[in-house]
C-alpha atoms as a PDB file:
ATOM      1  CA  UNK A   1    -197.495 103.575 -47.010  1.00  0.00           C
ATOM      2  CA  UNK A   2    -199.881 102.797 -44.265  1.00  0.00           C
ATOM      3  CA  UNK A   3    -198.745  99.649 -43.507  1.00  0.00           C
ATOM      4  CA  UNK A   4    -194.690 101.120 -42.732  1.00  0.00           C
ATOM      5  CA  UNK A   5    -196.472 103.969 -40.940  1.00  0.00           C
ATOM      6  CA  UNK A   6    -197.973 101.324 -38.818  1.00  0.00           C
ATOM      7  CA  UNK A   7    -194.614  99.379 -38.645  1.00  0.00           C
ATOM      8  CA  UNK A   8    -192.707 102.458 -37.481  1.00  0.00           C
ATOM      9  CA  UNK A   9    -195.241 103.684 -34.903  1.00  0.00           C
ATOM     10  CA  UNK A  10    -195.054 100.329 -33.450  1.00  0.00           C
ATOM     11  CA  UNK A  11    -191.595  99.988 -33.166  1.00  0.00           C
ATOM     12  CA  UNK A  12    -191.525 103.619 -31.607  1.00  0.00           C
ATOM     13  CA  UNK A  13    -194.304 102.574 -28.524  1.00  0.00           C
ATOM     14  CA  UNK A  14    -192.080  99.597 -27.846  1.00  0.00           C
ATOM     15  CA  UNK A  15    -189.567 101.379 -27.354  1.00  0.00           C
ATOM     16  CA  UNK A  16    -190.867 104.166 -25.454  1.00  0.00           C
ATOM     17  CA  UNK A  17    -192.599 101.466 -23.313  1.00  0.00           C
ATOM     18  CA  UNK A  18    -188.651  99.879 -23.018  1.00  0.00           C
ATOM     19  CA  UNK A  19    -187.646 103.575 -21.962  1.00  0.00           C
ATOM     20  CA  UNK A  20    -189.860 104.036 -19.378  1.00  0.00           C
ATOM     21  CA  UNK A  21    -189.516 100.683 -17.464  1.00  0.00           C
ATOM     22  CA  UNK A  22    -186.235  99.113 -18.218  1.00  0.00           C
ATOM     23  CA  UNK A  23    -183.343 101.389 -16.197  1.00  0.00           C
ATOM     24  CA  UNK A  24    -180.252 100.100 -18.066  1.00  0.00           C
ATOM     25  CA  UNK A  25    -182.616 100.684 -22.097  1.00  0.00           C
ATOM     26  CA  UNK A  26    -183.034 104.334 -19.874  1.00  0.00           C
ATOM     27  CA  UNK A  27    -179.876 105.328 -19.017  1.00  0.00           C
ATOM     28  CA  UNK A  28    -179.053 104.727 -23.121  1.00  0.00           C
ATOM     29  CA  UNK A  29    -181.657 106.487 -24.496  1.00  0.00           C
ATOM     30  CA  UNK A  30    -181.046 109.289 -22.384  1.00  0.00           C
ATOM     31  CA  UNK A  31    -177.267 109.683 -22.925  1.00  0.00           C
ATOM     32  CA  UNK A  32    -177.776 109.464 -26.598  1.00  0.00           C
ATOM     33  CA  UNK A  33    -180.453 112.500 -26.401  1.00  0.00           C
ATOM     34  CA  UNK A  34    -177.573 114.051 -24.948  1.00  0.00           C
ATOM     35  CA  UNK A  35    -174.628 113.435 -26.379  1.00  0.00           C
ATOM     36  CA  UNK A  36    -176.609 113.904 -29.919  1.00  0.00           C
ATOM     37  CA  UNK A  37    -178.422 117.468 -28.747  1.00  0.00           C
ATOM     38  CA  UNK A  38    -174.922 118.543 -27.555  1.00  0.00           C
ATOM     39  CA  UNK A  39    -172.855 117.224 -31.153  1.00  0.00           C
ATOM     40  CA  UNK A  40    -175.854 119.221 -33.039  1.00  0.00           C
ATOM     41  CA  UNK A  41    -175.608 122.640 -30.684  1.00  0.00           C
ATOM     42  CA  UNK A  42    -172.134 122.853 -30.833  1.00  0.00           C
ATOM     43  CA  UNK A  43    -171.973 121.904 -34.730  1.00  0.00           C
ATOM     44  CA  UNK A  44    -175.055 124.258 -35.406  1.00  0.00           C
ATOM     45  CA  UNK A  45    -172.830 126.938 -33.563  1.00  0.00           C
ATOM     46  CA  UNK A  46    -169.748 126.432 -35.337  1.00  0.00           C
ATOM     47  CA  UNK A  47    -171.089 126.637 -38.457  1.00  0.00           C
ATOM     48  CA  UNK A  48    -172.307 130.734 -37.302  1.00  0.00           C
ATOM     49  CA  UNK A  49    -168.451 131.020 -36.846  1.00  0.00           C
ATOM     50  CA  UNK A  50    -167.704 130.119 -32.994  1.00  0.00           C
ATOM     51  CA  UNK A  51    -164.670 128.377 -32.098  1.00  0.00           C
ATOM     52  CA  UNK A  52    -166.196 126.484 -29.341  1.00  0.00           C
ATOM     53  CA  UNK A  53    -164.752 123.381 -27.363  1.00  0.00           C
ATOM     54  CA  UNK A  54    -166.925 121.078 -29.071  1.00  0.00           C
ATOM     55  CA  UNK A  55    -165.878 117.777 -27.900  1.00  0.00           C
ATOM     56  CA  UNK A  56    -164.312 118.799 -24.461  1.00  0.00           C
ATOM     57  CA  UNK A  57    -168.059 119.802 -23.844  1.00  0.00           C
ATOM     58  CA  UNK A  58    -169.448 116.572 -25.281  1.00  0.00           C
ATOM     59  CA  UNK A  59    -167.233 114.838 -23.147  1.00  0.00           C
ATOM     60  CA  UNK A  60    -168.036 116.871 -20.076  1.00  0.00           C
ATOM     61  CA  UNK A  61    -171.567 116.808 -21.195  1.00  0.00           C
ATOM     62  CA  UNK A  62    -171.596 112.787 -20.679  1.00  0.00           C
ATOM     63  CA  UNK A  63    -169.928 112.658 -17.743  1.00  0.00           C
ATOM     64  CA  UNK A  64    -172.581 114.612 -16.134  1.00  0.00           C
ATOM     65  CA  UNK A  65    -175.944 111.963 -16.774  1.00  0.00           C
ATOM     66  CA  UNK A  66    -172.969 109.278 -15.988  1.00  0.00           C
ATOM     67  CA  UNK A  67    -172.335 110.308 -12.659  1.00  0.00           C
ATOM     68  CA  UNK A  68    -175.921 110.778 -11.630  1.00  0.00           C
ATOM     69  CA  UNK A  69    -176.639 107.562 -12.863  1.00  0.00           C
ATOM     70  CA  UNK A  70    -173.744 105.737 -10.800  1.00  0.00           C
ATOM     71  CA  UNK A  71    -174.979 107.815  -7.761  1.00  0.00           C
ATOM     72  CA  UNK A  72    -171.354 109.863  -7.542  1.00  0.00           C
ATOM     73  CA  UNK A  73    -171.724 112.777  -4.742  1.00  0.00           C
ATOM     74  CA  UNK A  74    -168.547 113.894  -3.945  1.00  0.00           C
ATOM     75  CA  UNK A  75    -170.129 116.982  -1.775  1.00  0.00           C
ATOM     76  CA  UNK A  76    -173.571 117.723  -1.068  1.00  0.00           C
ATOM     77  CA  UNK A  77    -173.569 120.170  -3.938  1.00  0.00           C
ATOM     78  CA  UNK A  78    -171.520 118.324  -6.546  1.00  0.00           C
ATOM     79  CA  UNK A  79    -172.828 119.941  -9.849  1.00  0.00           C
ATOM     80  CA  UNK A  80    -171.502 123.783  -8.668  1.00  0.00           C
ATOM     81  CA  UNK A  81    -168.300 122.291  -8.274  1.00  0.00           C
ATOM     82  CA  UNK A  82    -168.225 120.387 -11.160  1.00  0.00           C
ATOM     83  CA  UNK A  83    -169.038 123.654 -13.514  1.00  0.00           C
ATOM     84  CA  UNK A  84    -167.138 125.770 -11.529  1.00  0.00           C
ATOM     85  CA  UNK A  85    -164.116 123.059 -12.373  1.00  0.00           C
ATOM     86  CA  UNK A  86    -165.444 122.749 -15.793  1.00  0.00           C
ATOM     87  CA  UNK A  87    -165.256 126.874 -16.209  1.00  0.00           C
ATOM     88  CA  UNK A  88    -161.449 126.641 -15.124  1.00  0.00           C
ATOM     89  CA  UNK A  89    -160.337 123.490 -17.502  1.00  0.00           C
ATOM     90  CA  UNK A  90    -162.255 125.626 -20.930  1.00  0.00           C
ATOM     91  CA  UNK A  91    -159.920 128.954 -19.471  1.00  0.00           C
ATOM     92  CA  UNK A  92    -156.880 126.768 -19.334  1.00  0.00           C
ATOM     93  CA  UNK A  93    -157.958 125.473 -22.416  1.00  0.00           C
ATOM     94  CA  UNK A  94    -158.062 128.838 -24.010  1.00  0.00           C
ATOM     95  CA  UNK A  95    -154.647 129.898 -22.958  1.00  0.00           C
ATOM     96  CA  UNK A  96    -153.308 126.964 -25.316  1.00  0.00           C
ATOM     97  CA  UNK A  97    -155.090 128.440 -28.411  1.00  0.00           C
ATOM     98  CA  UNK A  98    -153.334 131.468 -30.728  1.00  0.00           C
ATOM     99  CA  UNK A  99    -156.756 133.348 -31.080  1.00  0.00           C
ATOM    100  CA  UNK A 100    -157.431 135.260 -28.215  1.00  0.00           C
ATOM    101  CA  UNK A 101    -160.900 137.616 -30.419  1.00  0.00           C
ATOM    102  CA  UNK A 102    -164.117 136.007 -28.506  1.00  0.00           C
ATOM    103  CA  UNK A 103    -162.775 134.296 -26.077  1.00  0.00           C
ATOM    104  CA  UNK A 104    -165.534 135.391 -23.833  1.00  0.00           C
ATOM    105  CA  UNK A 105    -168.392 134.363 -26.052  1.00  0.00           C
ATOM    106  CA  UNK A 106    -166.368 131.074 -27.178  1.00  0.00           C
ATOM    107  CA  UNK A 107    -166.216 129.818 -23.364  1.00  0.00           C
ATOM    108  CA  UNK A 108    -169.617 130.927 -22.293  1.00  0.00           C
ATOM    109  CA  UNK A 109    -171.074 129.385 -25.257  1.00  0.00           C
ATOM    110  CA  UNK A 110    -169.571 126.227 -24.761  1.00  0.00           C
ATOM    111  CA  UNK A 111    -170.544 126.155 -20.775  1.00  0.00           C
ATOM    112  CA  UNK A 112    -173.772 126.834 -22.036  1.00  0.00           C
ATOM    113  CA  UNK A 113    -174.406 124.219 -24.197  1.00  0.00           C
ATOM    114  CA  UNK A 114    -173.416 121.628 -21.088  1.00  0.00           C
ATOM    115  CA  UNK A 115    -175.572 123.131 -18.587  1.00  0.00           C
ATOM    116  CA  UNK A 116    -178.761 124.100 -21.050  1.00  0.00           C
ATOM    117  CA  UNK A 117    -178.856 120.010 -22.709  1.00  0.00           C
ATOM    118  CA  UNK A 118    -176.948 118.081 -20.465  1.00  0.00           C
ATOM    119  CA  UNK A 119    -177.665 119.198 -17.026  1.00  0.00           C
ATOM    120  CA  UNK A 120    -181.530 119.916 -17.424  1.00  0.00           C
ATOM    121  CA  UNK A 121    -182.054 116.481 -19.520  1.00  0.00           C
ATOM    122  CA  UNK A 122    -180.064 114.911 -16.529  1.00  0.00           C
ATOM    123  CA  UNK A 123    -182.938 115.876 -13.999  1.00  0.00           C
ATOM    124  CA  UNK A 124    -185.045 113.335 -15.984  1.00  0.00           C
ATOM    125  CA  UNK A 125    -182.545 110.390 -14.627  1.00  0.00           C
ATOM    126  CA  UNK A 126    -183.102 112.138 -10.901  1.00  0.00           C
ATOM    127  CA  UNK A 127    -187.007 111.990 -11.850  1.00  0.00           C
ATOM    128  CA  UNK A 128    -186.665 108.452 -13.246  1.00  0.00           C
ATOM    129  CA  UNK A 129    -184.687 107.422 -10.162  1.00  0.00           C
ATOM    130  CA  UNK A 130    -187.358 108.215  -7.610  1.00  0.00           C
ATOM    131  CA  UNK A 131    -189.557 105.770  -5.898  1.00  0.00           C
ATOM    132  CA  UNK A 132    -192.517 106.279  -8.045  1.00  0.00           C
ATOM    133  CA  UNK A 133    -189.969 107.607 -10.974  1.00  0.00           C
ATOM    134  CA  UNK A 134    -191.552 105.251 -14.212  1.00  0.00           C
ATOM    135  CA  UNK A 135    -194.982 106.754 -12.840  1.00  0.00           C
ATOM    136  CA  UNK A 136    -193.556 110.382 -13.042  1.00  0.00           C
ATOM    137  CA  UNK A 137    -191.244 110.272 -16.073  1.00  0.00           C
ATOM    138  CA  UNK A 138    -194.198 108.783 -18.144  1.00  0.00           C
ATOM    139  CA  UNK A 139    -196.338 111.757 -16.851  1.00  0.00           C
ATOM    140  CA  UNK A 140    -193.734 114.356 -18.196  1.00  0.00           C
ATOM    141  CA  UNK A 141    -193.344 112.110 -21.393  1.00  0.00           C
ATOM    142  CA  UNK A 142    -196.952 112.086 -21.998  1.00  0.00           C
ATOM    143  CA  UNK A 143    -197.563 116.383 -20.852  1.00  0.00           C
ATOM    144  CA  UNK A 144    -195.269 117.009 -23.286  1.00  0.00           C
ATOM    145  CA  UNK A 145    -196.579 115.295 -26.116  1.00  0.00           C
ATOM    146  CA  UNK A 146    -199.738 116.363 -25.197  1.00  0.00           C
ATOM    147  CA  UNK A 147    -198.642 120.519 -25.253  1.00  0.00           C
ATOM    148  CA  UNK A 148    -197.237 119.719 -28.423  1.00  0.00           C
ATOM    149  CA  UNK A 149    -200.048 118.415 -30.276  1.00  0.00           C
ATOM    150  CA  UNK A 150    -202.371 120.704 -28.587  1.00  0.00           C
ATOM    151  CA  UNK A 151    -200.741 123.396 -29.528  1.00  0.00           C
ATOM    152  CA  UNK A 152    -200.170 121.812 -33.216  1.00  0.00           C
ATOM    153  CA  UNK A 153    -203.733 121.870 -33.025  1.00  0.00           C
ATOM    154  CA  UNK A 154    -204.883 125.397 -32.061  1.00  0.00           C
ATOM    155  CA  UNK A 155    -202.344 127.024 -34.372  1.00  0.00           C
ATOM    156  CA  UNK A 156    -204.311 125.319 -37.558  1.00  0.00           C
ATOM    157  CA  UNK A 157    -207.993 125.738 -36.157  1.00  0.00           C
ATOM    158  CA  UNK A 158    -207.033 129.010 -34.616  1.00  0.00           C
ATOM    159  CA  UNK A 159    -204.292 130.878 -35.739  1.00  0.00           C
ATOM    160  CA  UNK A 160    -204.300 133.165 -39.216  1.00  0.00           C
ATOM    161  CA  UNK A 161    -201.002 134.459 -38.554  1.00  0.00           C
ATOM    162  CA  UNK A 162    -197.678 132.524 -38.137  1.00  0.00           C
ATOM    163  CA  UNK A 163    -195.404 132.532 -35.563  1.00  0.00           C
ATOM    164  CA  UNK A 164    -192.183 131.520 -38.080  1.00  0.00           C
ATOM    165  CA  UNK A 165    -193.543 131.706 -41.488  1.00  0.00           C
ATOM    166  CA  UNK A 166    -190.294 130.333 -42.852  1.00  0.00           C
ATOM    167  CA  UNK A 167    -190.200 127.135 -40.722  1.00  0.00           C
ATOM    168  CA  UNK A 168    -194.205 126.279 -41.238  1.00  0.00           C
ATOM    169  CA  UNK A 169    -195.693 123.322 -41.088  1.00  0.00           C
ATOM    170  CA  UNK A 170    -197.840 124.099 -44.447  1.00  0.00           C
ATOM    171  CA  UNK A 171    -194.803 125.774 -46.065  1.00  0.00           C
ATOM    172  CA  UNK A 172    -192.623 122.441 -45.832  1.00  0.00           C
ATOM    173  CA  UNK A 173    -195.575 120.061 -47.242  1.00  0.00           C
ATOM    174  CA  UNK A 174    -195.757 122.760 -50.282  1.00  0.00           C
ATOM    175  CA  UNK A 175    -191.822 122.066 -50.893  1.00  0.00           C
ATOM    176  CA  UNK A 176    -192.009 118.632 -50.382  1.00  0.00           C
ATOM    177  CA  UNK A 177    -195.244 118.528 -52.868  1.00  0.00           C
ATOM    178  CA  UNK A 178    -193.005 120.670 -55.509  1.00  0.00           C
ATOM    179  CA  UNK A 179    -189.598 119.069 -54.637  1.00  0.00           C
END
């Protein structure tokens, strides 16, 4: 058990080490974060009963990351237009469907999902593509890791109470252990 442990966590620097300083190994993991986050929101959300535009916003949701990474600007301010032009093409979009109950919610959702994974993980390719960009992406890499197991930390030492009882830590390795 050790030994594949070992094995895995291995394999996972490497290629964390291939993230940070090989662009093109980058630009791929980064895109597949994306397009993955974005197939499991809008999946997670149609299963609660949406009728979102689930692959119109994957699709839109990759061209985003794409376009930084090929330096596209067609105005100074590119990304307003290019929601503002994604808000009219999902209220086209909508006039072509029957069901007309939530339309509100079903468009809004679906804008959402583009702008809350795709855009914000896209500001790590503007981060990455700065002068001293490996430098800086490596620092938010490694703060980020670092809240997480501190915080991993203080909730065992520290907290008697938890947050999500339902989704503990402890209450997963006593399902496991009975599974």
């Amino acid at each position: 058990m050790l030994g594949k442990r070992l094995i895995s966590g291995a394999a996972l620097v490497l290629i964390i080490i291939a993230t940070i300083f090989v662009k093109w190994f980058f630009n791929i993991m980064i895109i597949s974060f994306i397009v993955c986050g974005l197939y499991e929101f809008f999946t997670m959300l149609e299963k609660k009963g949406l009728n979102l535009y689930k692959y119109f916003g994957i699709g839109i949701g990759t061209i985003i990351p794409l376009s930084i990474m090929i330096r596209f600007e067609l105005t100074k301010r590119w990304e307003f237009l290019f929601i503002v032009l994604t808000l009219l093409f999902l209220i086209i979009m909508q006039f072509k469907r029957r069901q007309n109950s939530g339309v509100i919610v079903d468009i809004s959702t679906t804008l959402f999902g583009i702008l809350y994974i795709s855009w914000f993980l896209s500001f790590l390719i503007k981060i990455r593509y700065l002068p001293e960009g490996a430098g800086l992406f490596s620092c938010v890499l490694l703060i980020t890791k670092l809240g997480d197991i501190g915080a991993y930390f203080v909730g065992t030492r520290f907290g008697k109470t938890p947050l999500i009882p339902h989704i503990s830590p402890k209450n997963q390795l006593r399902a496991l252990l009975r599974g």
